[in-house]
C-alpha atoms as a PDB file:
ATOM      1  CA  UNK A   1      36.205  -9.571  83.014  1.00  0.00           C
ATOM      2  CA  UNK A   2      35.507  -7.725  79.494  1.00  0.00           C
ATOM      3  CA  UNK A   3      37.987  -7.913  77.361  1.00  0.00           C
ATOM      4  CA  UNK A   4      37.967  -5.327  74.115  1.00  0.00           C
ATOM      5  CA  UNK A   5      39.893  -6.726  71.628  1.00  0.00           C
ATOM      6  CA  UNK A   6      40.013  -5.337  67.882  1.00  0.00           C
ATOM      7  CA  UNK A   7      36.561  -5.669  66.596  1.00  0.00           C
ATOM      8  CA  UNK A   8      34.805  -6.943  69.114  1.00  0.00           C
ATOM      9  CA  UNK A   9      33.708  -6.816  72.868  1.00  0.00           C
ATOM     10  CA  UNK A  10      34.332 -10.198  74.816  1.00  0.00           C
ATOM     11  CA  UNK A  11      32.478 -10.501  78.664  1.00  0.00           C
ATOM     12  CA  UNK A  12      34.015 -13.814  79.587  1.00  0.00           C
ATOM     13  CA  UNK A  13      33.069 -12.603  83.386  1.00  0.00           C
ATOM     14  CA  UNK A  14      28.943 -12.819  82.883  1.00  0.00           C
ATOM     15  CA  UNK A  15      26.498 -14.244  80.457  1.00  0.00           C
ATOM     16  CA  UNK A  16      24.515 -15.737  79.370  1.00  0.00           C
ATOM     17  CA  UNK A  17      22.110 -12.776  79.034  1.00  0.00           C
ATOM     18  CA  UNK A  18      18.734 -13.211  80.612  1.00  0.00           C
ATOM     19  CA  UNK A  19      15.475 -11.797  78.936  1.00  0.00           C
ATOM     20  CA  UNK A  20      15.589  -8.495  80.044  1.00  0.00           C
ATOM     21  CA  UNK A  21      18.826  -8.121  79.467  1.00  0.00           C
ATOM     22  CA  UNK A  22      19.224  -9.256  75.703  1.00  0.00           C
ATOM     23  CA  UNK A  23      15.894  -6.461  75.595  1.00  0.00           C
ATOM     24  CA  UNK A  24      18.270  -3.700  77.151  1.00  0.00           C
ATOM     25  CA  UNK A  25      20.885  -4.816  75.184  1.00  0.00           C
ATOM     26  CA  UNK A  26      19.082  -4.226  71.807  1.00  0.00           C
ATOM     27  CA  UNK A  27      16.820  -1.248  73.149  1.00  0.00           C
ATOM     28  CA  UNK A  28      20.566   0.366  73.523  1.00  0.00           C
ATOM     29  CA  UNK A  29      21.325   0.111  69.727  1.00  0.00           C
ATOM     30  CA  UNK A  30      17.669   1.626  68.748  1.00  0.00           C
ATOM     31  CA  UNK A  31      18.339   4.978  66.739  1.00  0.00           C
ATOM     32  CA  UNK A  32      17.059   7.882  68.073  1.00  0.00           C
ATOM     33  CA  UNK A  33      13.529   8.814  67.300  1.00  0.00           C
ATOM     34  CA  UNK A  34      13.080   5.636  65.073  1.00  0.00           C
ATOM     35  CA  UNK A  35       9.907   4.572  64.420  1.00  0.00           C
ATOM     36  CA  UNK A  36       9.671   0.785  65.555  1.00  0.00           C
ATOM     37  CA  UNK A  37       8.081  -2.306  65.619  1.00  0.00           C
ATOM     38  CA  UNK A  38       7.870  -4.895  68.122  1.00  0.00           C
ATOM     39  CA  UNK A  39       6.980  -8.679  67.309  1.00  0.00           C
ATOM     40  CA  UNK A  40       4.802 -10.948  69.761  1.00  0.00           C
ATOM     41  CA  UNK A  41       6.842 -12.418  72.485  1.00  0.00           C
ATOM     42  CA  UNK A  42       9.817 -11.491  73.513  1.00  0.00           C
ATOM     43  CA  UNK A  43      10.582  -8.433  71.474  1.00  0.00           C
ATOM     44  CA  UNK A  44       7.360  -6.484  73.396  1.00  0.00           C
ATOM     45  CA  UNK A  45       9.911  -6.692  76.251  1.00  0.00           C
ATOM     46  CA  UNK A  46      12.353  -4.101  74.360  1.00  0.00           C
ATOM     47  CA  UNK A  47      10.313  -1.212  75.095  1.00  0.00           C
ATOM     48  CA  UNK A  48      10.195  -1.442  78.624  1.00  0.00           C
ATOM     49  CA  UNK A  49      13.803  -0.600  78.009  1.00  0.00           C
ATOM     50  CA  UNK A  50      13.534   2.763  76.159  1.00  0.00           C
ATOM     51  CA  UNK A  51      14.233   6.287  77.716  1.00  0.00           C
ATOM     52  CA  UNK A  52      11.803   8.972  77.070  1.00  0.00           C
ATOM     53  CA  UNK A  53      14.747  10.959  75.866  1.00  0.00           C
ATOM     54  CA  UNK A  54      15.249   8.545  73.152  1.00  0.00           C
ATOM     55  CA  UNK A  55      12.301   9.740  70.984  1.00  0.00           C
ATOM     56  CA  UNK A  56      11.558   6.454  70.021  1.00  0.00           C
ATOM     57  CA  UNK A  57       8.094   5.722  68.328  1.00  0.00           C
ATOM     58  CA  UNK A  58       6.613   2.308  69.045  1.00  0.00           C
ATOM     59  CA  UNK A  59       4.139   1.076  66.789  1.00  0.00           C
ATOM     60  CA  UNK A  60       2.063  -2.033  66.932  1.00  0.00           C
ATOM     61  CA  UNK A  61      -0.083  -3.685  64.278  1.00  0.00           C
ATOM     62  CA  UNK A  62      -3.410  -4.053  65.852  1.00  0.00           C
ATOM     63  CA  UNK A  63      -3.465   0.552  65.144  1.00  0.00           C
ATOM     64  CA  UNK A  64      -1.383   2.124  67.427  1.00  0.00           C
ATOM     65  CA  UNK A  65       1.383   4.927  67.242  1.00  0.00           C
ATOM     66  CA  UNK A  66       3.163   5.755  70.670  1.00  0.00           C
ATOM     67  CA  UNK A  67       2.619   2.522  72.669  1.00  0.00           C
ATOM     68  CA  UNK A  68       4.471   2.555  76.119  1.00  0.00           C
ATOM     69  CA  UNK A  69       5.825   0.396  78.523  1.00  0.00           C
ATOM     70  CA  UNK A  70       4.063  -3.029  79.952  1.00  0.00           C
ATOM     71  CA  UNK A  71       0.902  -1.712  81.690  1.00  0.00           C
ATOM     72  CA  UNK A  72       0.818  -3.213  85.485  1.00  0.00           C
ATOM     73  CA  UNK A  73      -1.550  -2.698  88.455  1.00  0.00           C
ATOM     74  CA  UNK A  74      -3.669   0.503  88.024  1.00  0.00           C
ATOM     75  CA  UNK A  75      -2.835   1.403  84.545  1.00  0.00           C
ATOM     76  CA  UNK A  76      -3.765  -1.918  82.691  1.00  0.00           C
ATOM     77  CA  UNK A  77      -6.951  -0.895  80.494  1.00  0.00           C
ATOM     78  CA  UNK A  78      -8.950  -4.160  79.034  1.00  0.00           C
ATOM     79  CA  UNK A  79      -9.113  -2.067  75.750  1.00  0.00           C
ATOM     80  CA  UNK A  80      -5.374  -0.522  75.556  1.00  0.00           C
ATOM     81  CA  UNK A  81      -3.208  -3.508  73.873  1.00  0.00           C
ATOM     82  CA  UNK A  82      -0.649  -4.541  71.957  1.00  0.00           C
ATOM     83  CA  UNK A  83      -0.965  -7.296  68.939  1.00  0.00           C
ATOM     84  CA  UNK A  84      -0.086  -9.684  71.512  1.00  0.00           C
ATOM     85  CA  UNK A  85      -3.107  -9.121  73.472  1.00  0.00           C
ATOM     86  CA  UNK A  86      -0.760  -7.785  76.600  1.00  0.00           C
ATOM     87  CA  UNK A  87      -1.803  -4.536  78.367  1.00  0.00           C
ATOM     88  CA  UNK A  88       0.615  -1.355  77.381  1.00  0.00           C
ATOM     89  CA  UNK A  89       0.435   2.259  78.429  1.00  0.00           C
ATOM     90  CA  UNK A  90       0.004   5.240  75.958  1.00  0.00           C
ATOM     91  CA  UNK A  91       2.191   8.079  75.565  1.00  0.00           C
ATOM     92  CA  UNK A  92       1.640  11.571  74.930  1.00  0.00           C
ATOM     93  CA  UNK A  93       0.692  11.700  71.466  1.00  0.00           C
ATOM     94  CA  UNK A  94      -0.111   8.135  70.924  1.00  0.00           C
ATOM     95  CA  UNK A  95      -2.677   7.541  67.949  1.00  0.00           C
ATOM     96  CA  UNK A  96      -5.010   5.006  67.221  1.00  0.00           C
ATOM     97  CA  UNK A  97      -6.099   3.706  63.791  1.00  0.00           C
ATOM     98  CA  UNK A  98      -7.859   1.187  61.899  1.00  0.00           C
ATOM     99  CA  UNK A  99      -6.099  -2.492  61.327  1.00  0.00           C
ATOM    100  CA  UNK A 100      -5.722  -1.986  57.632  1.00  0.00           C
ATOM    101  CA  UNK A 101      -3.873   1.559  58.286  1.00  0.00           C
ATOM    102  CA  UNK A 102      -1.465   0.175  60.412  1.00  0.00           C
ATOM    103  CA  UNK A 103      -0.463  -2.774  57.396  1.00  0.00           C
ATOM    104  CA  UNK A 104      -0.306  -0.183  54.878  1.00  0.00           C
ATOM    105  CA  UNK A 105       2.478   1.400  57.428  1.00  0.00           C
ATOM    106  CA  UNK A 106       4.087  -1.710  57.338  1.00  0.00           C
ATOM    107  CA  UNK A 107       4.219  -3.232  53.797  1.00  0.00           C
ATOM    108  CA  UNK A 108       4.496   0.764  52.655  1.00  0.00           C
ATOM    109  CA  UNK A 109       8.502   1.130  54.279  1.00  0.00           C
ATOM    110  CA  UNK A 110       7.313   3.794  56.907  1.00  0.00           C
ATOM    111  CA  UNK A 111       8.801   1.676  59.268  1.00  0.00           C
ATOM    112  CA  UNK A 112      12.540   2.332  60.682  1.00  0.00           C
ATOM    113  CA  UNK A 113      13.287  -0.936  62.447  1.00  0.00           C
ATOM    114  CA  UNK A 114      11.084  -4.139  63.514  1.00  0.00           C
ATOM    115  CA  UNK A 115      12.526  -6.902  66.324  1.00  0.00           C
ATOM    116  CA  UNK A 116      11.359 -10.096  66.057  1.00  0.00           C
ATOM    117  CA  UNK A 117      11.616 -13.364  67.372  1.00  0.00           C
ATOM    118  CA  UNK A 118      12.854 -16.658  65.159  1.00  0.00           C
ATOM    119  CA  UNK A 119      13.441 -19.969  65.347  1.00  0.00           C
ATOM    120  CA  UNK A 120      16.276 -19.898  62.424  1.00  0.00           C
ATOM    121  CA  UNK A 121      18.279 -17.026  60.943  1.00  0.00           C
ATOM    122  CA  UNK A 122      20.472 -17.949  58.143  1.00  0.00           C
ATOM    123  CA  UNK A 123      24.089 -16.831  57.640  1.00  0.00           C
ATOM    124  CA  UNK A 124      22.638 -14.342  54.481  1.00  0.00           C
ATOM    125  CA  UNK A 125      19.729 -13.188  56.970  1.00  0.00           C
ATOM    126  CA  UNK A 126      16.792 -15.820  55.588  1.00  0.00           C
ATOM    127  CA  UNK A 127      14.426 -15.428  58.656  1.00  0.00           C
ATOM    128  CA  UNK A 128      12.289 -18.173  59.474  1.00  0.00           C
ATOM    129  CA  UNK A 129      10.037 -17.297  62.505  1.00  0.00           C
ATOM    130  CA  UNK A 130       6.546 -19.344  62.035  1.00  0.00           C
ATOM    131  CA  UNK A 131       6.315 -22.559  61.818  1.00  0.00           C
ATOM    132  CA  UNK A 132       9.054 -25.741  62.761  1.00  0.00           C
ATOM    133  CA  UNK A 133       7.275 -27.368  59.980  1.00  0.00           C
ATOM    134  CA  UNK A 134       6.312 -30.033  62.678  1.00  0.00           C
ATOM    135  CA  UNK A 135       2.710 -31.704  61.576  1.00  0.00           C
ATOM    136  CA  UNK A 136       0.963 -31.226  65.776  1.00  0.00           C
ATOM    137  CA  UNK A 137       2.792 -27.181  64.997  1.00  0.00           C
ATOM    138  CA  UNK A 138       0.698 -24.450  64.622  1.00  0.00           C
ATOM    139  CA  UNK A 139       1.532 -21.833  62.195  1.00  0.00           C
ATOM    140  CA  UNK A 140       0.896 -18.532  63.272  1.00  0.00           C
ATOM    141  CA  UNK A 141       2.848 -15.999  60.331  1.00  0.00           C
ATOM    142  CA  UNK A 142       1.277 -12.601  61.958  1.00  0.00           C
ATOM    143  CA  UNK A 143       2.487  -9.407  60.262  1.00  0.00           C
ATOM    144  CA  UNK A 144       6.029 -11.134  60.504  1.00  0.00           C
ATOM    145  CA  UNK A 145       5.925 -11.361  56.322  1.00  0.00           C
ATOM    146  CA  UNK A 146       4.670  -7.688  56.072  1.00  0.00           C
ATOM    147  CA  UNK A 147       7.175  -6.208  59.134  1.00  0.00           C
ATOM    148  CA  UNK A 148      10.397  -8.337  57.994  1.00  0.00           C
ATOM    149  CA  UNK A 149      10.334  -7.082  53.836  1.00  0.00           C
ATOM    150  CA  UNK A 150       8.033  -3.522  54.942  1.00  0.00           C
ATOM    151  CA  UNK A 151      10.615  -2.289  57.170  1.00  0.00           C
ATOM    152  CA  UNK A 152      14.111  -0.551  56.688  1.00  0.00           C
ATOM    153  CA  UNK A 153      15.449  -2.756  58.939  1.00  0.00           C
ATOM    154  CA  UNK A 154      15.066  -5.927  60.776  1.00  0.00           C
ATOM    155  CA  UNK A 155      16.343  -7.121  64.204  1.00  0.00           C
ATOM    156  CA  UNK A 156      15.655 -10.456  65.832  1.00  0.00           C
ATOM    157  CA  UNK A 157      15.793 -11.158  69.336  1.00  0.00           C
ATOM    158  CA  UNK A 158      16.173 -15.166  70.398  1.00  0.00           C
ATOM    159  CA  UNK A 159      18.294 -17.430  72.243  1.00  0.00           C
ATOM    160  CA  UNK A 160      21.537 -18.652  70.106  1.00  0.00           C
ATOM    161  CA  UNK A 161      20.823 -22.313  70.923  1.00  0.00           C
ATOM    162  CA  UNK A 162      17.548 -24.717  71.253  1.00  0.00           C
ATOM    163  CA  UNK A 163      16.902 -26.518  74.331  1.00  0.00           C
ATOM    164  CA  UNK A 164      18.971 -29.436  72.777  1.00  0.00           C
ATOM    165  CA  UNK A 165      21.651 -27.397  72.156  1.00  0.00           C
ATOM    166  CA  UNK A 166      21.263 -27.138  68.249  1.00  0.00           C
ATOM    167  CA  UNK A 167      22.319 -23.347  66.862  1.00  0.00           C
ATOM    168  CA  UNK A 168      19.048 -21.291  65.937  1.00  0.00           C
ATOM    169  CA  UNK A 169      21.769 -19.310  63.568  1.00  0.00           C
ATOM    170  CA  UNK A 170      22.499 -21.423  60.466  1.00  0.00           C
ATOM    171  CA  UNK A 171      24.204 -21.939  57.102  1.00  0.00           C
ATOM    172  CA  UNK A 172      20.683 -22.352  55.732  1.00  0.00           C
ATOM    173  CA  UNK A 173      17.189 -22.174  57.075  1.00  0.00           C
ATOM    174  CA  UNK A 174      15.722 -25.664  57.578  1.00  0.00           C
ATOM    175  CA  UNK A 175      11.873 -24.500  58.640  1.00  0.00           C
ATOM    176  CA  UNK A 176       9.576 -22.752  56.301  1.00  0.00           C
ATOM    177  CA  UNK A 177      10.975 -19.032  55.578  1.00  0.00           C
ATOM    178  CA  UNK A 178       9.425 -15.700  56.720  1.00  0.00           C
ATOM    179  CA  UNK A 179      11.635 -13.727  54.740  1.00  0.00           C
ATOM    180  CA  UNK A 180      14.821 -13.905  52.504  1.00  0.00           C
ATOM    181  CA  UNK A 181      18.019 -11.458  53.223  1.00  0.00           C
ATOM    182  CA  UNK A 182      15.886  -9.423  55.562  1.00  0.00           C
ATOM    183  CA  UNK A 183      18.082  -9.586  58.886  1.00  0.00           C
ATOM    184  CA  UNK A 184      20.463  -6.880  59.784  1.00  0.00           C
ATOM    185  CA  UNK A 185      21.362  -7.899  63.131  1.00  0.00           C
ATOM    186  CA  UNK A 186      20.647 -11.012  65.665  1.00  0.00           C
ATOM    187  CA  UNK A 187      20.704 -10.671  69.718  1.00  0.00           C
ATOM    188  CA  UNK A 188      21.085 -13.712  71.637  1.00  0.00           C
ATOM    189  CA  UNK A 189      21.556 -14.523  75.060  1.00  0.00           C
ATOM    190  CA  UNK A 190      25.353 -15.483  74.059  1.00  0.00           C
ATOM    191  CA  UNK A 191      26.339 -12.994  70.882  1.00  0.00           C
ATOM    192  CA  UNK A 192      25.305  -9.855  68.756  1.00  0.00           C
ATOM    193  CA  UNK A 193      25.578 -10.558  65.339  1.00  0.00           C
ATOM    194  CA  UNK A 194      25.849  -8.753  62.387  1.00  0.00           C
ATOM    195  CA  UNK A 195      24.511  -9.796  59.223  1.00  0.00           C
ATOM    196  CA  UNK A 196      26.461  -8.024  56.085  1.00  0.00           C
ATOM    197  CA  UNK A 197      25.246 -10.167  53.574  1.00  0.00           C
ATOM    198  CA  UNK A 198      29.141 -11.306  53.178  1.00  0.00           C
ATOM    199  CA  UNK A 199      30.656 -14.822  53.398  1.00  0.00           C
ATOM    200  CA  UNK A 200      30.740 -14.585  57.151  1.00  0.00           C
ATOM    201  CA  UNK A 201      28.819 -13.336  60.046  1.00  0.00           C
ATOM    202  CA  UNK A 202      30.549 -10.502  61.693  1.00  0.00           C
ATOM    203  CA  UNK A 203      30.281 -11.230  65.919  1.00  0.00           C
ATOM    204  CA  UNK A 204      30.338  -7.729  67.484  1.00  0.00           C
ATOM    205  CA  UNK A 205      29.753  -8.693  71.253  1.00  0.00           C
ATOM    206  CA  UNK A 206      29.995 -11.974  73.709  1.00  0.00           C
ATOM    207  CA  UNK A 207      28.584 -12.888  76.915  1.00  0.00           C
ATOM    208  CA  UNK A 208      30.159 -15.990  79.229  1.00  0.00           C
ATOM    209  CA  UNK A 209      31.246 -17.358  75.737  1.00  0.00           C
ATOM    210  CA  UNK A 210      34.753 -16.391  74.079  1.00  0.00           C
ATOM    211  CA  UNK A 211      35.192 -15.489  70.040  1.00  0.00           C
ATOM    212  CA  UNK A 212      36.609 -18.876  69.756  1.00  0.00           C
ATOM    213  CA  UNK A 213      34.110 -21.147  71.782  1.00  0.00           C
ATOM    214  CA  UNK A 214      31.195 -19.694  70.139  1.00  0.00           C
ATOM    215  CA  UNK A 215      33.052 -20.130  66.577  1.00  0.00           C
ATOM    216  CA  UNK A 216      33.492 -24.112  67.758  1.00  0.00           C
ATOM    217  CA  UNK A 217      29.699 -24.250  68.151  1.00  0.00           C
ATOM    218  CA  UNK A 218      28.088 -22.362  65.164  1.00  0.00           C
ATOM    219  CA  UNK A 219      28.355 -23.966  61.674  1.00  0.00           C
ATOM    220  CA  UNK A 220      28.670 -21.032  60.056  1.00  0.00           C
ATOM    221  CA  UNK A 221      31.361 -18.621  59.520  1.00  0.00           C
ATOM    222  CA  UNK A 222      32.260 -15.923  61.742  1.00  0.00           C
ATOM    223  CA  UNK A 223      34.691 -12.997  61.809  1.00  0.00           C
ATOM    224  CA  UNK A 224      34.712  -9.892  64.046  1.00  0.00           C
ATOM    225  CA  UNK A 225      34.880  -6.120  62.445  1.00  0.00           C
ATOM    226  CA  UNK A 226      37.709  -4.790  61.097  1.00  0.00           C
ATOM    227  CA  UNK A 227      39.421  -2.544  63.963  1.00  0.00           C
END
């Protein structure tokens, strides 16, 4: 059952989200005709998830403009990829262009919206999506610097919790930062959040997790939106 209750959308009767649906989730709250990034990994699954009526532009670091859905079967081209190294299809109008064009797009605010992954978001929106700091870990920063202070705004997309059940969404970042104050808005298999750079974390949406459960297992302050 989905219960609306002032502020905030609870769907005690399903959840938690799996991949494609966190992607569908987010892909929903896309603006129209935004130009957008999306991170290695599980962000590349948002677009999959975006209706040609939405006018959404999808651009990807390695110099492209109009990037498509995963390419599968007949339409994978070796030379038609995204940054990370996955086969994608073209749309009409899609442009190509060189490596250090497509940074200057990015560090230069061109750039509506970016998802990316993390493995800690703090409560003010620190994003820290590299490294665990762990000495075997291998850091691997990307354009995550460039796309999380380059563009107007940031989304990440993650599971709330770690395989040992430790919160991924924290008073403060414990792993080397990306980013500071850079997140707008986290999507996890479990919540939405919204970061308003406020004493508390506004929760807009739940899935097979109540308001008040998920407020027992975050250490950080919560709140829903006014009504």
């Amino acid at each position: 059952m989905s219960v609306v209750s002032p502020g905030i959308v609870e769907h005690t009767d399903r959840g938690p989200l799996g991949r494609d649906e966190m992607a569908r989730v987010l892909a929903r709250d896309i603006p129209r005709g935004a130009y957008v990034n999306l991170g290695i990994g599980q962000p590349t699954t948002v677009g999959d998830h975006l209706s040609p009526e939405s006018g959404v532009v999808l651009h990807t670091e390695n110099g492209m403009l109009g990037m498509g859905p995963a390419a599968t079967g007949d339409a994978i081209d070796p030379d038609l990829i995204n940054a990370g190294k996955f086969p994608v299809t073209e749309l009409p109008g899609a442009a190509y262009f060189h490596h250090a064009d497509s940074f200057a797009m990015m560090r230069g605010g061109h750039l509506d919206l970016c998802v990316l992954g993390a493995y800690q978001v703090s409560a003010s929106g620190d994003l820290a999506n590299w490294h665990t700091g762990e000495p075997d870990a291998i850091p691997a920063v990307g354009g995550a610097m460039d796309l999380a202070v380059g563009a107007k705004q940031v989304f990440v997309l993650m599971s709330l919790f770690t395989r040992t059940g430790e919160p991924k969404l924290v008073r403060e970042c414990t792993y080397p930062l990306t980013a500071l104050r850079c997140v707008n808005r986290i999507y996890t298999d479990v919540a939405t959040f919204e970061i308003t750079g406020g004493d508390q974390v506004v929760v807009q949406e739940t899935w097979g997790i109540s308001f008040h459960e998920l407020r027992s297992r975050v250490d950080v302050p919560l709140t829903v939106a006014a009504p």
